[in-house]
C-alpha atoms as a PDB file:
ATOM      1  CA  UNK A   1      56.177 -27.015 -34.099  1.00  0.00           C
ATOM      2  CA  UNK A   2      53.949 -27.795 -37.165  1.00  0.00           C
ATOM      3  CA  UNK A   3      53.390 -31.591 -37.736  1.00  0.00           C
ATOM      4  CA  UNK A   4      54.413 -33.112 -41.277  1.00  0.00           C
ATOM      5  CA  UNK A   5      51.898 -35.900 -42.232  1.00  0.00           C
ATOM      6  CA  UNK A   6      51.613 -37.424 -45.305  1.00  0.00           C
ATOM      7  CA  UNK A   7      49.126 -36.256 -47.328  1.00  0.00           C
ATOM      8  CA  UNK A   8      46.823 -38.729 -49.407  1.00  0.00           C
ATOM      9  CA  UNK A   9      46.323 -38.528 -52.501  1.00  0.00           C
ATOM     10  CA  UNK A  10      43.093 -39.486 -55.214  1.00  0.00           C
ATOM     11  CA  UNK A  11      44.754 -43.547 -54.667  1.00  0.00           C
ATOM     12  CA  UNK A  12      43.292 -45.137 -51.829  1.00  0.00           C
ATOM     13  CA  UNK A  13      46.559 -46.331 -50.473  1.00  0.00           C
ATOM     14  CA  UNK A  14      47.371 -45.084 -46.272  1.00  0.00           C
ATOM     15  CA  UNK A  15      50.300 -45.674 -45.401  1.00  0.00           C
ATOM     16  CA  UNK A  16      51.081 -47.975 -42.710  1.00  0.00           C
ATOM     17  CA  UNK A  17      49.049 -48.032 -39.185  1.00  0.00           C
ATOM     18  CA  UNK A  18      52.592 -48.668 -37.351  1.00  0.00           C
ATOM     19  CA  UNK A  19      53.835 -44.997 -38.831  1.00  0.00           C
ATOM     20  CA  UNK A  20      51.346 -43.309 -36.587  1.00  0.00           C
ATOM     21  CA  UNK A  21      52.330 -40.966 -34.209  1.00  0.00           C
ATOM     22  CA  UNK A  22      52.825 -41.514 -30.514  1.00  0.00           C
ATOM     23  CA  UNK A  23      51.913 -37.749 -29.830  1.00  0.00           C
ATOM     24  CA  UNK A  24      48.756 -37.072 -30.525  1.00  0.00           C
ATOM     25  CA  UNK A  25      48.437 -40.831 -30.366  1.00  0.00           C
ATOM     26  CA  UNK A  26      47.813 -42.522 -33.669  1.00  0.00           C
ATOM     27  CA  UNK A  27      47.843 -39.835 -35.876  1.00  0.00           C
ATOM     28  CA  UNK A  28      48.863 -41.192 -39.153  1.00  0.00           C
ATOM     29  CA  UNK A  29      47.467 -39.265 -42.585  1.00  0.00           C
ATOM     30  CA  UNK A  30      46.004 -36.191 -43.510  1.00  0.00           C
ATOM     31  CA  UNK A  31      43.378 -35.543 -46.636  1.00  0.00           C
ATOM     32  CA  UNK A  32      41.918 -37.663 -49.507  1.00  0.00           C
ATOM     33  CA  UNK A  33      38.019 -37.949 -49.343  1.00  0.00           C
ATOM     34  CA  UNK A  34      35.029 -39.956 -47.277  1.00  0.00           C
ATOM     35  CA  UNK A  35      34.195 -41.767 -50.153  1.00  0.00           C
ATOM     36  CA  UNK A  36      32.891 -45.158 -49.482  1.00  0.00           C
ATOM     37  CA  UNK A  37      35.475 -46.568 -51.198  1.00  0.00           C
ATOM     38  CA  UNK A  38      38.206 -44.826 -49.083  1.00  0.00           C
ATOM     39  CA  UNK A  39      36.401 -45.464 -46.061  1.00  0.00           C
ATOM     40  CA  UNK A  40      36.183 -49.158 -46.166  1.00  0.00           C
ATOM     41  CA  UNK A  41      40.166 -49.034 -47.535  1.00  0.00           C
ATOM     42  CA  UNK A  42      40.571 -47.208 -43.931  1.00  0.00           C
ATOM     43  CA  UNK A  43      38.701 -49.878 -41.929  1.00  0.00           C
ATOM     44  CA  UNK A  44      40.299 -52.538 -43.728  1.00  0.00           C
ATOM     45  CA  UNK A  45      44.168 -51.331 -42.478  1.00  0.00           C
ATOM     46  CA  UNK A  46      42.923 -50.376 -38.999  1.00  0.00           C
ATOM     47  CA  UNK A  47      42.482 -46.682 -39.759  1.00  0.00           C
ATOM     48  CA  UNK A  48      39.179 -44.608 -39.299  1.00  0.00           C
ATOM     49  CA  UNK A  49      38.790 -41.003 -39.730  1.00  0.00           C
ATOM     50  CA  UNK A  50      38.045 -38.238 -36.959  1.00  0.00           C
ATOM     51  CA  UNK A  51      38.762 -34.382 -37.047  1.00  0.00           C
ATOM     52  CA  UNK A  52      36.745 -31.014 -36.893  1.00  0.00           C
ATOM     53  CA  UNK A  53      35.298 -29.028 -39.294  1.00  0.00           C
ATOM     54  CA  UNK A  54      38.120 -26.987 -39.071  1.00  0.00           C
ATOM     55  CA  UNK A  55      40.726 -28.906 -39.885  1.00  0.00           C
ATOM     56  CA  UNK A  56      41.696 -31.237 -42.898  1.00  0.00           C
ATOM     57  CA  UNK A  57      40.109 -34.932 -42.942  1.00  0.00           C
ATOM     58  CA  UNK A  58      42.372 -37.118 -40.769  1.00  0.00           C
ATOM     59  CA  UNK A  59      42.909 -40.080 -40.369  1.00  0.00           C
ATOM     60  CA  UNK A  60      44.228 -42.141 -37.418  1.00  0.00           C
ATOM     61  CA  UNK A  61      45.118 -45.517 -36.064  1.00  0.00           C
ATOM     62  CA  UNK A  62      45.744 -45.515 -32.101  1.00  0.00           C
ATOM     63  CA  UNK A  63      47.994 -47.549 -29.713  1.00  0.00           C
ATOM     64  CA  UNK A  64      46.362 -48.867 -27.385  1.00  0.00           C
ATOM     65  CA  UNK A  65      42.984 -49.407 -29.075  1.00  0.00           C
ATOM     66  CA  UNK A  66      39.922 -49.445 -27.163  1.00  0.00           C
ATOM     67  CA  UNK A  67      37.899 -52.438 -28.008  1.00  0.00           C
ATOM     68  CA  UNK A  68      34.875 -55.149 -26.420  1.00  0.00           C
ATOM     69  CA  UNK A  69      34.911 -58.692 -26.239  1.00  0.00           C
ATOM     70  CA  UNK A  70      31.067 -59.680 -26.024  1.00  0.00           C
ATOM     71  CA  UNK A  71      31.419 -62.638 -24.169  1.00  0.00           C
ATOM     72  CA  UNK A  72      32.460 -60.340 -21.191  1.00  0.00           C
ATOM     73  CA  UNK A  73      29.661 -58.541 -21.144  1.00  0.00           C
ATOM     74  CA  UNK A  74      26.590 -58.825 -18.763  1.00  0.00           C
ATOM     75  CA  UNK A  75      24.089 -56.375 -18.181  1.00  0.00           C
ATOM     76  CA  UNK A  76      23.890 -54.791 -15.045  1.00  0.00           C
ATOM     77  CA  UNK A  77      20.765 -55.894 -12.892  1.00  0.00           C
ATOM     78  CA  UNK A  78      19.471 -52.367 -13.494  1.00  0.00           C
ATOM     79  CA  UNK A  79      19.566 -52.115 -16.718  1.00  0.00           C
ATOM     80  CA  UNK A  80      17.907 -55.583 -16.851  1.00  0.00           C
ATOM     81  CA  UNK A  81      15.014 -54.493 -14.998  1.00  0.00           C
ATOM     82  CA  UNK A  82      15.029 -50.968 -17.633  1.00  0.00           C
ATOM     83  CA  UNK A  83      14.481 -53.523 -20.535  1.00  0.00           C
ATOM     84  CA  UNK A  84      11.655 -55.301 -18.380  1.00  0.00           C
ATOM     85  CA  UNK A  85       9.901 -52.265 -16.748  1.00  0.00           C
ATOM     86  CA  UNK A  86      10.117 -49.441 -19.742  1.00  0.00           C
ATOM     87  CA  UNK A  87       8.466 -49.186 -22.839  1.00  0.00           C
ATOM     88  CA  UNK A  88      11.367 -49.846 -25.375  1.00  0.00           C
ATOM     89  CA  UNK A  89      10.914 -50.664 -28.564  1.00  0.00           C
ATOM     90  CA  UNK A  90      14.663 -51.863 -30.559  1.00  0.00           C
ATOM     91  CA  UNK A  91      15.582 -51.481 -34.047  1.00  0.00           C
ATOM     92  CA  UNK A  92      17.600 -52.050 -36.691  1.00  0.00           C
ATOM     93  CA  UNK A  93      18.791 -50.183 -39.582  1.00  0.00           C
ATOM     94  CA  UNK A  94      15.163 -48.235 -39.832  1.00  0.00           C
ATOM     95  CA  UNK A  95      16.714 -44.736 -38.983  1.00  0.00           C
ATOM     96  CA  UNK A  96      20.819 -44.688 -39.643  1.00  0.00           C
ATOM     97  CA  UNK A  97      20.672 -41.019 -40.860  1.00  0.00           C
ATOM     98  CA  UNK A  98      18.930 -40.205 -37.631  1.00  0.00           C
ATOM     99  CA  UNK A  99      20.832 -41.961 -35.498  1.00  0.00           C
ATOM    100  CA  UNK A 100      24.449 -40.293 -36.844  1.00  0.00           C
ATOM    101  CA  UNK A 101      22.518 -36.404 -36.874  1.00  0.00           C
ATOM    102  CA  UNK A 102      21.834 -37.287 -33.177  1.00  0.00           C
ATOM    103  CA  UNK A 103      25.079 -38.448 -32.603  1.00  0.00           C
ATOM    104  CA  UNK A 104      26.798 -35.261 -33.930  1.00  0.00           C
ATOM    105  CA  UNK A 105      25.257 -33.411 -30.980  1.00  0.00           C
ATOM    106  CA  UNK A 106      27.835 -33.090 -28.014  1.00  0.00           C
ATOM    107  CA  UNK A 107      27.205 -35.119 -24.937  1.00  0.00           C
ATOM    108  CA  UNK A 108      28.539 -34.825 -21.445  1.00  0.00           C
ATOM    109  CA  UNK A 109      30.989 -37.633 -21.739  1.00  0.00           C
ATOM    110  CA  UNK A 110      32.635 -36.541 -25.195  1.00  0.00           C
ATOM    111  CA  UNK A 111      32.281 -33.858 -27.714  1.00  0.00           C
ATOM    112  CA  UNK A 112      31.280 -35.437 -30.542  1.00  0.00           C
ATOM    113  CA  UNK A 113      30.659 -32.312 -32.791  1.00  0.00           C
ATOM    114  CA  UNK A 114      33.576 -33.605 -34.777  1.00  0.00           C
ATOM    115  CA  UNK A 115      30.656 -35.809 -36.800  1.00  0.00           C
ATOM    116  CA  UNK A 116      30.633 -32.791 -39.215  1.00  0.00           C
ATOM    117  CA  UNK A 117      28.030 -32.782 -42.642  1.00  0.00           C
ATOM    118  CA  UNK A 118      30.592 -34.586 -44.944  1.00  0.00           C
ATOM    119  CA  UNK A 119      30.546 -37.138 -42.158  1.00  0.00           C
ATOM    120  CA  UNK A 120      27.168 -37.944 -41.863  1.00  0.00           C
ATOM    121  CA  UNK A 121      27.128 -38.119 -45.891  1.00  0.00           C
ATOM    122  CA  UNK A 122      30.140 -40.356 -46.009  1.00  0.00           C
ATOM    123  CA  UNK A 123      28.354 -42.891 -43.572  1.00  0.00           C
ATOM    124  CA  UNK A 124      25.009 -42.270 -45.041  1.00  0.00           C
ATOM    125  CA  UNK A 125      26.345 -43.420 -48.347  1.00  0.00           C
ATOM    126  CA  UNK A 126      28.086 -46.666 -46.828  1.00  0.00           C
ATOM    127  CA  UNK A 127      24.852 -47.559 -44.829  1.00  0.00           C
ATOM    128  CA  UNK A 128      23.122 -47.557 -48.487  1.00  0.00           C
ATOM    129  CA  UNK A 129      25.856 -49.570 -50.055  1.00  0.00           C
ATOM    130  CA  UNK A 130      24.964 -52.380 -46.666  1.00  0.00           C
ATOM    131  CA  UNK A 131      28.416 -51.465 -44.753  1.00  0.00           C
ATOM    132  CA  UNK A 132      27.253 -49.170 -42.390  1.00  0.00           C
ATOM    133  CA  UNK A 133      24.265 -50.155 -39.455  1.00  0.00           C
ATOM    134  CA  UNK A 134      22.566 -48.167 -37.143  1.00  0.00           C
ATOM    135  CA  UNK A 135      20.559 -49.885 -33.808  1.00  0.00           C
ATOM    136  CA  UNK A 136      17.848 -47.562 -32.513  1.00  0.00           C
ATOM    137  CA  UNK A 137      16.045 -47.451 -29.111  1.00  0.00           C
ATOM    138  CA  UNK A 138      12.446 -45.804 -29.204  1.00  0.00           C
ATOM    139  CA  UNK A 139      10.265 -45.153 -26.589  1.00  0.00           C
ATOM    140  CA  UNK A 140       6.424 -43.266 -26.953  1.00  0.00           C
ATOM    141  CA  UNK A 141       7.500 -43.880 -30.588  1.00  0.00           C
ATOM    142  CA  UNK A 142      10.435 -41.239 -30.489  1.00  0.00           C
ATOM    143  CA  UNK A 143      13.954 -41.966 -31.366  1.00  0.00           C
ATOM    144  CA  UNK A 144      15.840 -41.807 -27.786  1.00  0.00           C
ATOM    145  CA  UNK A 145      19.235 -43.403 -27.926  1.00  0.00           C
ATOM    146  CA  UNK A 146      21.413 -45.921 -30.413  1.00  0.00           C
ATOM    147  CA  UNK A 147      24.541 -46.249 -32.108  1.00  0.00           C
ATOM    148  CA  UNK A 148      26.244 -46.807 -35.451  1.00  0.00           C
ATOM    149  CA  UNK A 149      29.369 -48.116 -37.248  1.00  0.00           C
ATOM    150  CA  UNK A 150      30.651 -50.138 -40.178  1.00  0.00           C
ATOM    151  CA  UNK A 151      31.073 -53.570 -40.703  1.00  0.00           C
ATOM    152  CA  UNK A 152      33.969 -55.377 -41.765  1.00  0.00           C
ATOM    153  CA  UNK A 153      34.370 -59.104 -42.925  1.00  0.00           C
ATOM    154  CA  UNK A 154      34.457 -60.927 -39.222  1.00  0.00           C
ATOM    155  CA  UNK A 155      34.320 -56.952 -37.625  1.00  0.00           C
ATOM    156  CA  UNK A 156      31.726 -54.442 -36.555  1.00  0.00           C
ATOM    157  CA  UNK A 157      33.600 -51.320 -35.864  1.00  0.00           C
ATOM    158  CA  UNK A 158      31.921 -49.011 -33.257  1.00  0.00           C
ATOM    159  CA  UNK A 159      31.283 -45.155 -34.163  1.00  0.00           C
ATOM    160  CA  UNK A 160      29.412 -42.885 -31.694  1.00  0.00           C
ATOM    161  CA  UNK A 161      26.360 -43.719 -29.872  1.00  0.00           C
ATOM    162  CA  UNK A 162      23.781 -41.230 -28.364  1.00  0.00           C
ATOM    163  CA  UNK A 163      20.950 -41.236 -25.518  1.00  0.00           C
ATOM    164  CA  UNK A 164      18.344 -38.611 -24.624  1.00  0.00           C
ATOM    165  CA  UNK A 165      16.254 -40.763 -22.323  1.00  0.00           C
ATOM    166  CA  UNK A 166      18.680 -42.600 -18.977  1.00  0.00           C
ATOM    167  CA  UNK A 167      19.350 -46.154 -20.204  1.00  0.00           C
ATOM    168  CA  UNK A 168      18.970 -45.669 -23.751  1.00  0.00           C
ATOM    169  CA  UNK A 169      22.256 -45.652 -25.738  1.00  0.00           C
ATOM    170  CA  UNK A 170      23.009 -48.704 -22.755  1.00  0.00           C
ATOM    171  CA  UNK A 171      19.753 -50.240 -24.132  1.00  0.00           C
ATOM    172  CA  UNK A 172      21.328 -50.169 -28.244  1.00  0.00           C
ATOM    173  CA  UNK A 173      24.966 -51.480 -26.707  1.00  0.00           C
ATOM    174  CA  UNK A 174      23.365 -54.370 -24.577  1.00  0.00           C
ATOM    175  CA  UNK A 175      21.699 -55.247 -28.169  1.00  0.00           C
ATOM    176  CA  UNK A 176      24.644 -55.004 -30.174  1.00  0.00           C
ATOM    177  CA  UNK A 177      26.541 -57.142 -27.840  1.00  0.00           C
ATOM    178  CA  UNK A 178      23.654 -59.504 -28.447  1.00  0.00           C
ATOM    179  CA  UNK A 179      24.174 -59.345 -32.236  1.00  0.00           C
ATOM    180  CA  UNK A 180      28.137 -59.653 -31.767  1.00  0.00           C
ATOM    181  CA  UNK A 181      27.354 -63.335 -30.462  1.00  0.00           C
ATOM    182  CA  UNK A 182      24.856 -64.045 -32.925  1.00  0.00           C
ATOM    183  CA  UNK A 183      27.316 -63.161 -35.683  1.00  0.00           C
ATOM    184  CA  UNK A 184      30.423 -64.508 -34.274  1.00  0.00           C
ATOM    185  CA  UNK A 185      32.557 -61.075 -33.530  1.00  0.00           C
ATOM    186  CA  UNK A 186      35.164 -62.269 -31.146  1.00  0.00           C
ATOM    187  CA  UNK A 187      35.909 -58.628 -30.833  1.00  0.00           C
ATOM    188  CA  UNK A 188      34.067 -55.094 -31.397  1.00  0.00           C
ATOM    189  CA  UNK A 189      36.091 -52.387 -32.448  1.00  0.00           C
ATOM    190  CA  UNK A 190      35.233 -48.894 -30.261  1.00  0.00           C
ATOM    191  CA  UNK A 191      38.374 -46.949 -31.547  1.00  0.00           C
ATOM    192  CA  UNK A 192      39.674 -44.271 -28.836  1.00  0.00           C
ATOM    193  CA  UNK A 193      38.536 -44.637 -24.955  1.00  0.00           C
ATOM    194  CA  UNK A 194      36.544 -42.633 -23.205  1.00  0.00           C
ATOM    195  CA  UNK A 195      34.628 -42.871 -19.728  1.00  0.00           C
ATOM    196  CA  UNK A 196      31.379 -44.047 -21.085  1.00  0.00           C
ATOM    197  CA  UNK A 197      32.906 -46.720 -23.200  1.00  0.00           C
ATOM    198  CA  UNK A 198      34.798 -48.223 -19.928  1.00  0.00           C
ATOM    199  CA  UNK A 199      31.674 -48.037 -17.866  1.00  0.00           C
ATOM    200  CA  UNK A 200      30.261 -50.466 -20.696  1.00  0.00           C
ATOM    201  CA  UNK A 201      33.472 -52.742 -20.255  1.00  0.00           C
ATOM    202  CA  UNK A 202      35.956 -51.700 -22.783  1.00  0.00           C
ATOM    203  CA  UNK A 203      39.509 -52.568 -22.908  1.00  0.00           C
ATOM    204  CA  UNK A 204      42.493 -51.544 -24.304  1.00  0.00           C
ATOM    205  CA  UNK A 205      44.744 -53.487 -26.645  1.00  0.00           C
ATOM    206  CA  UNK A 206      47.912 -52.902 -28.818  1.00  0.00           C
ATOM    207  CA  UNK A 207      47.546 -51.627 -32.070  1.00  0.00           C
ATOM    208  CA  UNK A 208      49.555 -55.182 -33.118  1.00  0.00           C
ATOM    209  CA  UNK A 209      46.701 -56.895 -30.910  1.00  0.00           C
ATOM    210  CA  UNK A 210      44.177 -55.235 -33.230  1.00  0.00           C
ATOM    211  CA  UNK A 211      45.661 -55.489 -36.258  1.00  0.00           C
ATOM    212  CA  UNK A 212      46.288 -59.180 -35.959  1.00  0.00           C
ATOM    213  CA  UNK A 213      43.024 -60.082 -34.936  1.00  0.00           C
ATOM    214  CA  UNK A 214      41.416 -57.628 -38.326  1.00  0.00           C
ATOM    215  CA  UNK A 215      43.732 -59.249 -40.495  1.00  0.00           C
ATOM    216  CA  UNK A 216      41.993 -62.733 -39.286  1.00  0.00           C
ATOM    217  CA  UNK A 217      39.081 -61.513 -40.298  1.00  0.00           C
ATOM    218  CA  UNK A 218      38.156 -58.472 -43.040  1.00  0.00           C
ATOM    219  CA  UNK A 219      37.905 -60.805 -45.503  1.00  0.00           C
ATOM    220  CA  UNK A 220      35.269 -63.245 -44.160  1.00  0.00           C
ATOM    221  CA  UNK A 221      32.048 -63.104 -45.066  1.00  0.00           C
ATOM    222  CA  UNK A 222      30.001 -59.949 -43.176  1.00  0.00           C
ATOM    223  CA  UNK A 223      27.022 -60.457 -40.788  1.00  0.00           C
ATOM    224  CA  UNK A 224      23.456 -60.880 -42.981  1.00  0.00           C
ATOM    225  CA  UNK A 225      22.212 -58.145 -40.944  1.00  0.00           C
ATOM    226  CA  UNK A 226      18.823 -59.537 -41.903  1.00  0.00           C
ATOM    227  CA  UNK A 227      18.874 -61.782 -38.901  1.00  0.00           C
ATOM    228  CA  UNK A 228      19.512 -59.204 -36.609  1.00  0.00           C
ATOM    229  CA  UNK A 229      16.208 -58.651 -35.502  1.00  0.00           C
ATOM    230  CA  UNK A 230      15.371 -62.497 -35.320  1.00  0.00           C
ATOM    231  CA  UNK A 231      19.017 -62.752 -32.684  1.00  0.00           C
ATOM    232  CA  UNK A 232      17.127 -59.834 -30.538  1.00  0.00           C
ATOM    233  CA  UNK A 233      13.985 -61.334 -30.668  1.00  0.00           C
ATOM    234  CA  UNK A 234      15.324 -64.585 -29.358  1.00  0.00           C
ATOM    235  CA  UNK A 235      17.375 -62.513 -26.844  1.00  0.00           C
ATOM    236  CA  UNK A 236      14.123 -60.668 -24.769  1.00  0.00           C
ATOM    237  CA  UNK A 237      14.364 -57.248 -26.724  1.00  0.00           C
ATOM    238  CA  UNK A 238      11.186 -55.680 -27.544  1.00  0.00           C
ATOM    239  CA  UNK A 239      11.205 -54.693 -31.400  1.00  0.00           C
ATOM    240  CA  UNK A 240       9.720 -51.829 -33.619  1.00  0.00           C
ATOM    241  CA  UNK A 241       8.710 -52.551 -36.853  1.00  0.00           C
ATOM    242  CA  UNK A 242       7.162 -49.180 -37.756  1.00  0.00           C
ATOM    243  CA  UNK A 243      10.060 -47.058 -38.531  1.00  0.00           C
ATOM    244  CA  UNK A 244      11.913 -46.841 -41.619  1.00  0.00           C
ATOM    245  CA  UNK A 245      14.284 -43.853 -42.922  1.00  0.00           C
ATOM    246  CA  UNK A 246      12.907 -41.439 -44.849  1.00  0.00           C
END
């Protein structure tokens, strides 16, 4: 049986996250546009967008949602003694279009293919407008792991992350975790579950959980990603300076 979703049109008004479906879970709208205005709309309600190239955009907002709270977090003892025994070098914001085309590439854990061209240029387009981030992990100066995602007020919200060396897309969370407490994020938004995410420590919340806790904070003033680097620094990470996107 064909699902009826409502269909968005040129306003950028969703309706609301508690319409979604249970089945798939949090399925809510179908088309509109990854404009950067539209996008942040979307993060602002509690709504992201995810589908394949085959299919319209969609747009979803699950219950439970999968989220971290970076005060729980500590590093495993091996992945300490990875920061203190390889050759990383951390980054921020000097490679976001590289990071996302290495996300798109499918990975054991998830199939993440679903990053399609219009994806990358919707992201690409909010990193240049300051709402998007990227943290990159290098090491014998080639780009080996990191992640991405958009910021919101009081709210990073987590979008794929990718590693082709062992340790390195653990190496970019550890940091980001780092950055949460330097900015304040009571909670980082990671979206849907999936086994890597819960190795890292994610839990699930309701979708009223979520939504309570964004409403708190979209509208504070976002992280001066600026001091990033200086929070890392002051954390033990080893930095590169000698990258920037082309």
């Amino acid at each position: 049986m064909a699902i009826q979703l409502p269909w968005l049109d040129r306003s950028l008004t969703f309706p609301a996250p508690e319409l979604a479906l249970r089945e798939p879970d949090g399925l809510l709208a179908a088309g509109g546009d990854l404009s950067p205005q539209r996008l942040l709309a979307a993060y602002r309600k509690g709504i992201f967008p995810w589908f394949s190239e085959t299919d319209p955009i969609l747009w979803w907002s699950p219950d439970p949602r999968c989220v971290f709270y970076p005060t729980n977090f500590t590093p495993s003892r091996s992945l300490r003694k990875s920061l203190r025994n390889i050759a990383w070098r951390i980054s921020v914001d000097q490679a976001f279009a590289a990071v996302i085309e290495h996300c798109a590439a499918p990975r054991a854990y998830a199939d993440d293919t679903w990053i399609s061209h219009d994806i990358m240029a919707g992201y690409c387009a909010l990193h240049e407008q300051g709402h998007a981030h990227s943290i990159e992990v290098w090491h014998d100066d080639k780009l080996v792991g990191g992640l991405y995602g958009v910021s919101v007020g009081g709210l990073f919200c987590g979008e794929s992350m990718f590693s082709v060396k062992t340790d390195a897309s653990k190496i970019a969370f550890w940091a980001l975790m780092c950055i949460a407490l330097d900015a304040g994020w009571p909670v980082v938004d990671a979206q849907f579950e999936n086994p890597h995410l819960i190795s890292l420590g994610a839990e699930m919340v309701s979708r009223t959980t979520y939504l309570t806790h964004l409403q708190k904070v979209r509208d504070l003033p976002a992280y001066d990603w600026a001091q990033a680097h200086r929070a890392l620094c002051l954390a033990g990470f080893p930095l590169e300076t000698g990258h920037q996107d082309s």
